[in-house]
Protein backbone atom coordinates (compact mmCIF):
# COMPACT_ATOMS: atom_id res chain seq x y z
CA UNK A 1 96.48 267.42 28.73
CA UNK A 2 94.90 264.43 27.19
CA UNK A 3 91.59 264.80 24.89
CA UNK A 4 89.27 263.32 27.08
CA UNK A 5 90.34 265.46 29.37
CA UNK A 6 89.90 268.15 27.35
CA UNK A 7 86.60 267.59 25.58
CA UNK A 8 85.03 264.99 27.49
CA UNK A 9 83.22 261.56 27.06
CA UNK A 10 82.29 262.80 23.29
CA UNK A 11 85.69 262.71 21.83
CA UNK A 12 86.73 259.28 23.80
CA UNK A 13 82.95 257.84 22.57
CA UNK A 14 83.52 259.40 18.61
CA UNK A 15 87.49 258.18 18.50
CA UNK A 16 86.33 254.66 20.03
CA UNK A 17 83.79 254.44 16.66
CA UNK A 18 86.02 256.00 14.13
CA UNK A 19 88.92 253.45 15.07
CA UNK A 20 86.62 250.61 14.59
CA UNK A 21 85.53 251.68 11.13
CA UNK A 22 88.43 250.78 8.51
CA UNK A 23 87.63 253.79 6.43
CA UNK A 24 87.76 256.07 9.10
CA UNK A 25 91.85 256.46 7.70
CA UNK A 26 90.84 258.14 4.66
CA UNK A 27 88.92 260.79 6.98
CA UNK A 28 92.01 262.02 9.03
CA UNK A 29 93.60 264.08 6.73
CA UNK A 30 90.11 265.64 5.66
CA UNK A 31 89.62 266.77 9.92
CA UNK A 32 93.59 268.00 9.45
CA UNK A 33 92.39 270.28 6.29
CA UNK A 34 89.43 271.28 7.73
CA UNK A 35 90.89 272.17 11.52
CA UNK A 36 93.40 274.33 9.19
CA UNK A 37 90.68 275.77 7.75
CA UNK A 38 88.81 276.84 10.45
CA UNK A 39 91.88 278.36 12.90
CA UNK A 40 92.21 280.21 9.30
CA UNK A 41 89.01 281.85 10.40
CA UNK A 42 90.05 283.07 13.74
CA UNK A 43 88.52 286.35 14.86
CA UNK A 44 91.94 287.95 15.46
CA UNK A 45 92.40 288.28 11.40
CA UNK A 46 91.02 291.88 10.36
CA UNK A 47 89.10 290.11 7.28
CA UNK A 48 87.60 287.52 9.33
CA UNK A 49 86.32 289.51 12.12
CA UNK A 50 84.67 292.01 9.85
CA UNK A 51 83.39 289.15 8.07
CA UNK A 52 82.03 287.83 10.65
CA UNK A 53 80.43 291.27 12.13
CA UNK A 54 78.61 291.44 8.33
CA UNK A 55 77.48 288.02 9.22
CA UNK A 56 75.86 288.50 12.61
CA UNK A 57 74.21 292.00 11.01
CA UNK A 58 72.73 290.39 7.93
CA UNK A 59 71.44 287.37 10.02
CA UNK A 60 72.21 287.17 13.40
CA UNK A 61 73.98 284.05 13.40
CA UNK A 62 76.93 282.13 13.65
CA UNK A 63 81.12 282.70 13.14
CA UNK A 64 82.66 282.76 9.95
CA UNK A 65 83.51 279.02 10.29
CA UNK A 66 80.39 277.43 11.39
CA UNK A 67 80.19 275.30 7.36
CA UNK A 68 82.95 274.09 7.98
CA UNK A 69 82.54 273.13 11.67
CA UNK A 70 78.97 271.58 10.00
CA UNK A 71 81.08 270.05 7.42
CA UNK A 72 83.24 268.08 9.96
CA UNK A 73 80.50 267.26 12.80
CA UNK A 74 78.19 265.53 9.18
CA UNK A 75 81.91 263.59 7.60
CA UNK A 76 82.30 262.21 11.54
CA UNK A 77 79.17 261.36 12.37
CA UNK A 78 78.89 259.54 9.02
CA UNK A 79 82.19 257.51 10.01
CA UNK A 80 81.18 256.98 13.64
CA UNK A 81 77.64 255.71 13.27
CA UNK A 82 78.12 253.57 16.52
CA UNK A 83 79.03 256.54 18.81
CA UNK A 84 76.29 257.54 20.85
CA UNK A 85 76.63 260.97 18.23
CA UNK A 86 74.37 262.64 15.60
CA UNK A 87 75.09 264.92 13.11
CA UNK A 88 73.39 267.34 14.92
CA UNK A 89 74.53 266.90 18.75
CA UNK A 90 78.14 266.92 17.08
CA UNK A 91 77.41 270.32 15.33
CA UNK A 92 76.11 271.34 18.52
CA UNK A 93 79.06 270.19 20.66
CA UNK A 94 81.48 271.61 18.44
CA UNK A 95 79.97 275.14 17.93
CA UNK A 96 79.54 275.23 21.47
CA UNK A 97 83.60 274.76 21.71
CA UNK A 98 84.27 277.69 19.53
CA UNK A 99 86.21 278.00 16.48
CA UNK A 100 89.55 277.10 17.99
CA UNK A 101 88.81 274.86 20.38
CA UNK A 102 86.34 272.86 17.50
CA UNK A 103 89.85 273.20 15.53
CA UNK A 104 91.80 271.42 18.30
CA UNK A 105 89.22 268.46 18.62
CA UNK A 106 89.53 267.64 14.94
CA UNK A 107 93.15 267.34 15.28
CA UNK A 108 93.38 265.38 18.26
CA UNK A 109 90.58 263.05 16.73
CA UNK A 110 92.95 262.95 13.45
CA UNK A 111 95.75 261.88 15.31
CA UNK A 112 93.14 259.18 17.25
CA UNK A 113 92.55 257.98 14.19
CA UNK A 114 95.82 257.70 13.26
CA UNK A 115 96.87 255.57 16.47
């Protein structure tokens, strides 16, 4: 399945921007560390998941790889001024996917970079 199809007019309107920005290159391998990263963090790892259970005690909040979801919704907005995207909707958008499926859109926008 394509990533539009996928994840909508966001990743079509954010890949559009990053390909017109030449530095946009030197970000692809960052959203390939940081998608790593974060399927690190999956819930299905004993660490993680009682990691994350401390987290939502202590706070209330978010998964154990929400900075790093932050981290890569603020580096792609910051590359793809021109898409319709801010920081924040991003941060939004991709918490909203999940920790996996956040990990799968920075891929796919890596390799739509990379095309």
């Amino acid at each position: 399945m394509k990533p539009r199809a996928r994840f909508g007019d966001v990743f079509e309107s954010v890949a559009r921007s990053l390909r017109a920005n030449p530095e946009a290159h030197e970000l692809a391998p960052e959203l390939r560390r940081l998608s790593d990263e974060i399927q690190a963090l999956s819930p299905s790892q004993p660490f993680v998941e009682g990691f994350e259970r401390a987290y939502r005690v202590a706070d209330g909040a978010h998964a154990g790889g929400t900075p790093l979801i932050g981290l890569a919704a603020e580096m792609v907005a910051d590359h793809a001024p021109d898409s319709g995207w801010s920081r924040e909707q991003l941060d939004a958008y991709l918490e909203g996917l999940g920790p996996a499926r956040a990990a799968d859109f920075l891929t796919e926008l890596a390799a739509a970079i990379d095309s």
